[in-house]
Protein backbone atom coordinates (compact mmCIF):
# COMPACT_ATOMS: atom_id res chain seq x y z
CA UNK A 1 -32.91 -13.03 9.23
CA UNK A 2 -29.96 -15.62 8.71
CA UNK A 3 -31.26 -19.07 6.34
CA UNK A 4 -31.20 -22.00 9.66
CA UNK A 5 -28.72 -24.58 8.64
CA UNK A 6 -30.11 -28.30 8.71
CA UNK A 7 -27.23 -29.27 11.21
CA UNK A 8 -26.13 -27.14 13.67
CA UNK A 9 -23.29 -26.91 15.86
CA UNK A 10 -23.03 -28.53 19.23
CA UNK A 11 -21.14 -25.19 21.11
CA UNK A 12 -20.26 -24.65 25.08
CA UNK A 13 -19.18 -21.03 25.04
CA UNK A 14 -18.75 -20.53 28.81
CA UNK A 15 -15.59 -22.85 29.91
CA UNK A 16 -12.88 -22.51 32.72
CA UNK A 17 -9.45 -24.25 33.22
CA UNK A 18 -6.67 -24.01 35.58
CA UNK A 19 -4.73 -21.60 33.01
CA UNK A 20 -5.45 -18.89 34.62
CA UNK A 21 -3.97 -17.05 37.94
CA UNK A 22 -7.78 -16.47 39.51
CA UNK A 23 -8.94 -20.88 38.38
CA UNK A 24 -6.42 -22.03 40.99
CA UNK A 25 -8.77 -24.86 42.22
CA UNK A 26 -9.61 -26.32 39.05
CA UNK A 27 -7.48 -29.53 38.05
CA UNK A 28 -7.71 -30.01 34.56
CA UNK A 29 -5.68 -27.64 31.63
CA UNK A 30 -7.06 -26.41 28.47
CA UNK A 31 -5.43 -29.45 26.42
CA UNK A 32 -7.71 -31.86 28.70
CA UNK A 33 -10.97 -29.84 28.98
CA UNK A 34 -10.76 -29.84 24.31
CA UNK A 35 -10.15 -34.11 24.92
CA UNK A 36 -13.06 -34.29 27.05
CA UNK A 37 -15.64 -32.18 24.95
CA UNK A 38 -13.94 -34.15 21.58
CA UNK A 39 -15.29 -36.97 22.68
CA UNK A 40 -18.88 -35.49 23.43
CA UNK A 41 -19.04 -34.24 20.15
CA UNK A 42 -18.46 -30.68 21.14
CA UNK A 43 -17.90 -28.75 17.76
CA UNK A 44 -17.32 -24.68 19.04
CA UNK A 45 -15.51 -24.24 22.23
CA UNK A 46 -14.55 -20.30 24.04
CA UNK A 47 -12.38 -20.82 26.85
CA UNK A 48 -13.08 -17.92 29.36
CA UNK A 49 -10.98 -17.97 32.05
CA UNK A 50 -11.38 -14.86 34.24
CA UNK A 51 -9.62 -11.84 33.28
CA UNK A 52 -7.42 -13.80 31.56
CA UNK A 53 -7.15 -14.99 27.68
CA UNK A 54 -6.41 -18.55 27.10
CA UNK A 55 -5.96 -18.72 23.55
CA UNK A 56 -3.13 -19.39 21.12
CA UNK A 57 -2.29 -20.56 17.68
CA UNK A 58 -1.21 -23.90 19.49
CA UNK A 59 -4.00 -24.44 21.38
CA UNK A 60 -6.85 -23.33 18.36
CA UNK A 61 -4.28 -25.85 16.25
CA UNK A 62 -5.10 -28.48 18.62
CA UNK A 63 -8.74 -28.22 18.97
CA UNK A 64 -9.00 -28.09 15.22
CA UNK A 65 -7.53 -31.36 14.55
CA UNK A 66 -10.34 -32.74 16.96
CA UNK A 67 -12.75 -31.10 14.90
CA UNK A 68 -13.24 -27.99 16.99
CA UNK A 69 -13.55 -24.35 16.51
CA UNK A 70 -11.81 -22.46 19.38
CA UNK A 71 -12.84 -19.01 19.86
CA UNK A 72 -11.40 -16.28 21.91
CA UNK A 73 -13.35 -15.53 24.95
CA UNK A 74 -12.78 -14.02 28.60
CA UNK A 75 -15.38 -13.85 31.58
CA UNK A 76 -14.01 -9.61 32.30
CA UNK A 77 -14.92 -8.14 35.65
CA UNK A 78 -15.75 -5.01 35.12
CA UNK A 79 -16.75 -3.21 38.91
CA UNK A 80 -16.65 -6.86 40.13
CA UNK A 81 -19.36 -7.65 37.51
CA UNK A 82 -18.73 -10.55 35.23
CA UNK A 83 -19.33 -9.77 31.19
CA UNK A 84 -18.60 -12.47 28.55
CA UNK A 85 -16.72 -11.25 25.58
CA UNK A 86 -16.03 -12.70 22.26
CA UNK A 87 -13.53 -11.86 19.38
CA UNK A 88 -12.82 -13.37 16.32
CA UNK A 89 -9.16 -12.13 16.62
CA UNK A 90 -6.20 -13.05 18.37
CA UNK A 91 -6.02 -9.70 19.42
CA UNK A 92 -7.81 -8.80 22.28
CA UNK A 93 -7.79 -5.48 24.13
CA UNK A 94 -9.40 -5.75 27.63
CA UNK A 95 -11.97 -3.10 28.68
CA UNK A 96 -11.84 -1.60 31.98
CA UNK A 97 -14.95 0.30 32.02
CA UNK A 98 -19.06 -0.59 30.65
CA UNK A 99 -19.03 1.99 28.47
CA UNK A 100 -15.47 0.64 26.77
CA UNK A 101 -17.98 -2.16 25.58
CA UNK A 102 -20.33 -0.18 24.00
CA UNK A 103 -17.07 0.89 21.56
CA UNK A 104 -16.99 -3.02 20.34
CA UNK A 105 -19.91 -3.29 18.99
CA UNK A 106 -19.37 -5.02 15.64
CA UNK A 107 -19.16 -8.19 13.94
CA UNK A 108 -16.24 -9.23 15.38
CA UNK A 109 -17.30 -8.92 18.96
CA UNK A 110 -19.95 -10.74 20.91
CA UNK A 111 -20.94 -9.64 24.48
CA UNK A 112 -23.07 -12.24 27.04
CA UNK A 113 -24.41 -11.70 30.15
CA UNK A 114 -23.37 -14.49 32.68
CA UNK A 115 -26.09 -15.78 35.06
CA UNK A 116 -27.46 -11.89 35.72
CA UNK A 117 -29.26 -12.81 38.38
CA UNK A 118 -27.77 -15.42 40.68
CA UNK A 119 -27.66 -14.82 44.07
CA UNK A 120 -23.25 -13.32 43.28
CA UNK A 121 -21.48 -10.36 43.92
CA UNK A 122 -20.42 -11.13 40.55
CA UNK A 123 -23.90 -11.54 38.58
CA UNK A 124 -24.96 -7.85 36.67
CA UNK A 125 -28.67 -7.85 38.25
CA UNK A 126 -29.59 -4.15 37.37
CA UNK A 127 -26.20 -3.37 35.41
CA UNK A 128 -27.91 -5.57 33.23
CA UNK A 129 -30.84 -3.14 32.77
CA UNK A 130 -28.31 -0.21 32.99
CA UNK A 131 -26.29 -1.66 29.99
CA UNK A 132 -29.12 -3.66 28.06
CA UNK A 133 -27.61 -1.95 24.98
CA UNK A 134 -24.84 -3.47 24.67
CA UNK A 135 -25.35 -6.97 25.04
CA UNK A 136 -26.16 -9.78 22.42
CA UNK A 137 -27.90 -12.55 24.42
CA UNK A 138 -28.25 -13.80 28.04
CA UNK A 139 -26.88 -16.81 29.33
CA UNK A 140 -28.97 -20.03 30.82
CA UNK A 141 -26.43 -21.19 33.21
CA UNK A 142 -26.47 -24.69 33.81
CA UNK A 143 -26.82 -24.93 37.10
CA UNK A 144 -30.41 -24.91 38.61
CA UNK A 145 -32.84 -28.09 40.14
CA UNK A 146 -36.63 -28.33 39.75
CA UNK A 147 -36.62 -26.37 42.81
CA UNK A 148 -34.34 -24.38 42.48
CA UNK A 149 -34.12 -22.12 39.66
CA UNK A 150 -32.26 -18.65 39.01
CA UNK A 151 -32.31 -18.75 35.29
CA UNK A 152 -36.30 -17.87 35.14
CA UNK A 153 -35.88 -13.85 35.82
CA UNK A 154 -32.86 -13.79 32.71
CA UNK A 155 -35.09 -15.92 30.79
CA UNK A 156 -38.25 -13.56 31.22
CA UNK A 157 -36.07 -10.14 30.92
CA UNK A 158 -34.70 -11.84 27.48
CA UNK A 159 -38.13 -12.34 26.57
CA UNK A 160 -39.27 -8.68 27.33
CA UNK A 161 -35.55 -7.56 25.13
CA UNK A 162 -35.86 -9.91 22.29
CA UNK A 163 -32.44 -10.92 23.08
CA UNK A 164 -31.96 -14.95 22.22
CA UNK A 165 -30.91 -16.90 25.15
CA UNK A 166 -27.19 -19.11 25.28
CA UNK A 167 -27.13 -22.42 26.98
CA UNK A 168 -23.60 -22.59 28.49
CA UNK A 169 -22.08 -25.12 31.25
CA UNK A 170 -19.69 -22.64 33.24
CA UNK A 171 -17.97 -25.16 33.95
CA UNK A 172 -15.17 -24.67 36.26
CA UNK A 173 -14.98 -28.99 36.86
CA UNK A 174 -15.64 -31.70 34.20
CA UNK A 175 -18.61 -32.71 35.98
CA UNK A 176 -20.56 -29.63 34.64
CA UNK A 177 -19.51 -30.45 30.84
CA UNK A 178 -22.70 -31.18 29.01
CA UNK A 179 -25.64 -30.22 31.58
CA UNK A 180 -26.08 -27.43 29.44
CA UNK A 181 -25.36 -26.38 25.93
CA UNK A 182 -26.22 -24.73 22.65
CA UNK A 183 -27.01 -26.12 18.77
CA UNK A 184 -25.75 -23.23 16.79
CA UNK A 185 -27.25 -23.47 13.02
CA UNK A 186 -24.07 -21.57 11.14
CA UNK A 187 -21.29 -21.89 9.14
CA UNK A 188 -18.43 -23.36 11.32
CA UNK A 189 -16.57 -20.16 11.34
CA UNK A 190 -16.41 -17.53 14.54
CA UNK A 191 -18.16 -14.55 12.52
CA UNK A 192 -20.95 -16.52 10.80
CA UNK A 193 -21.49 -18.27 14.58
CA UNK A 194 -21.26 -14.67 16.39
CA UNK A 195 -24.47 -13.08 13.62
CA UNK A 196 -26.37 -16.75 14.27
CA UNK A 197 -26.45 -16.12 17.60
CA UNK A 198 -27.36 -12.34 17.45
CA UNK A 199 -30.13 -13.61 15.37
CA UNK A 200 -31.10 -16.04 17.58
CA UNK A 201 -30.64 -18.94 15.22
CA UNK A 202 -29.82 -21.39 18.05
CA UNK A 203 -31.10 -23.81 19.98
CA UNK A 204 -30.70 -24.53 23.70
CA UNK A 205 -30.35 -28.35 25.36
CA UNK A 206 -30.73 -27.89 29.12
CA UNK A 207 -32.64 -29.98 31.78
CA UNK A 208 -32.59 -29.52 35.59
CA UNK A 209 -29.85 -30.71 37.47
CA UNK A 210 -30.82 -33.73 39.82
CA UNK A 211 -29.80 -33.02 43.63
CA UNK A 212 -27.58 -35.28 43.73
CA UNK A 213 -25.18 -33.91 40.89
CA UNK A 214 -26.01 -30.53 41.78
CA UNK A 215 -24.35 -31.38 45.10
CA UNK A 216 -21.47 -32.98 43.98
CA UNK A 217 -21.13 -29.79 41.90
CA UNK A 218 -21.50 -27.26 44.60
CA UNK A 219 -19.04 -29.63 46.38
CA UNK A 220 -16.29 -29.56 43.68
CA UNK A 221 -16.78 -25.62 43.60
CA UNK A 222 -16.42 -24.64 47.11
CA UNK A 223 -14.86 -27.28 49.53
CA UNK A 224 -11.56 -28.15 47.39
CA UNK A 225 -10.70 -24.12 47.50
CA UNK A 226 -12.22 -23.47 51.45
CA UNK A 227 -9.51 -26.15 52.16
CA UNK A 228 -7.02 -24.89 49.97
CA UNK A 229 -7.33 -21.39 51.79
CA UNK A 230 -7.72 -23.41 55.27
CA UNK A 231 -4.46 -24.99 54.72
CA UNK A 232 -2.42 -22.13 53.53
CA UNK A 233 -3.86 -20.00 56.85
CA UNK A 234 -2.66 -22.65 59.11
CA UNK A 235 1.00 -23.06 57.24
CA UNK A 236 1.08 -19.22 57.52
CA UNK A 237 -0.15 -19.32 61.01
CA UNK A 238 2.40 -22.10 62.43
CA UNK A 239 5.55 -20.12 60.41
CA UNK A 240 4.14 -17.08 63.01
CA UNK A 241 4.27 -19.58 65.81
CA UNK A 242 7.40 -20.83 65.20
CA UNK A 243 9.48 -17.80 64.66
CA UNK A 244 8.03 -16.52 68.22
């Protein structure tokens, strides 16, 4: 078991920006989302844009001078399930399969399973039992109300796997930055940060969302991109009408 350092590391390792071909509805780049955590006193970011790696000497450059670790992350679909994966390289080779993960296991890999059992397409639910193996922690997705609350069957299936638990925001608009996130006690240094949480030597800072933010949330997530898709239907629809 890893030594617990006094001060640990504030750490969102679940974040989305519009640098990506499948985040078309989201409105702020990677540049803005590392301004915005700076000044909450975010120390370890992972950017993980779906199927897509937003990551660059530039862009860790930048976060570094604003005190923050970048790490290399990307939410994969894998048989339209969602996996988290973590390298400390620039280098990173995309799996295709579940069993590809099982051949990065090491130290410089880390492997998270996204909110495994919200109501999703997306969410593992029993690929998550299937693949227990070769994942190092579960996530607590911020989003969930005193009434509403899909986080408490990953939190008991943790439990019964010994697997530690990662606060993360998901956040796919600024208005989800900070709901939840983790205190990592580590060096500040991708490696030492991937074996603290492996050995569970985090903390999580979470509270239910009230209804009124949760809302708003669900509101930035699905109406901007249902009229997005409305409005491209009806240009498509009235080119039809006017060539006929």
């Amino acid at each position: 078991m890893m030594a617990k350092y006094s001060k640990g590391l504030k750490a969102d390792l679940h974040l989305h920006t519009c640098d990506s071909p499948k985040e078309t509805h989201i409105k702020y780049d990677a540049f803005k989302l590392i301004d915005a955590a700076m000044h909450l006193g975010y120390e370890v970011l992972s950017i993980t844009n779906h199927d897509t790696l937003t990551y660059s000497d530039f862009l860790k450059d930048y976060a570094e001078e604003r005190g923050i670790l970048l790490i290399p992350g990307m939410e994969l679909t894998l048989h339209k399930k969602h996996v988290l994966m973590y390298t400390t390289t620039n280098s990173f080779k995309r799996p295709t399969a579940f069993g590809d993960l099982e051949k990065t296991i090491d130290k410089n890999n880390l492997l998270v399973a996204p909110h495994p059992f919200f109501p999703s397409i997306h969410s593992l639910g029993k690929h998550l039992i299937r693949w227990q193996n070769i994942f190092d922690a579960i996530e607590l997705c911020h989003f969930y109300t005193n009434i509403l609350d899909f986080n408490q069957e990953a939190l008991a299936w943790a439990k019964n796997c010994n697997l530690p638990v990662l606060g993360t925001s998901d956040s796919h608009s600024l208005r989800q930055l900070n709901t939840t996130y983790s205190v990592i006690y580590a060096e500040k240094d991708s490696e030492a940060i991937f074996e603290a949480i492996k050995y569970g030597n985090l903390s999580v800072v979470t509270a239910p969302l009230p209804t009124l933010k949760a809302c708003r949330i669900l509101y930035d997530l699905f109406i901007p991109p249902a009229l997005q898709h409305a409005g491209t239907a009806c240009f498509y629809l009235m080119s039809l009408l006017l060539r006929s």
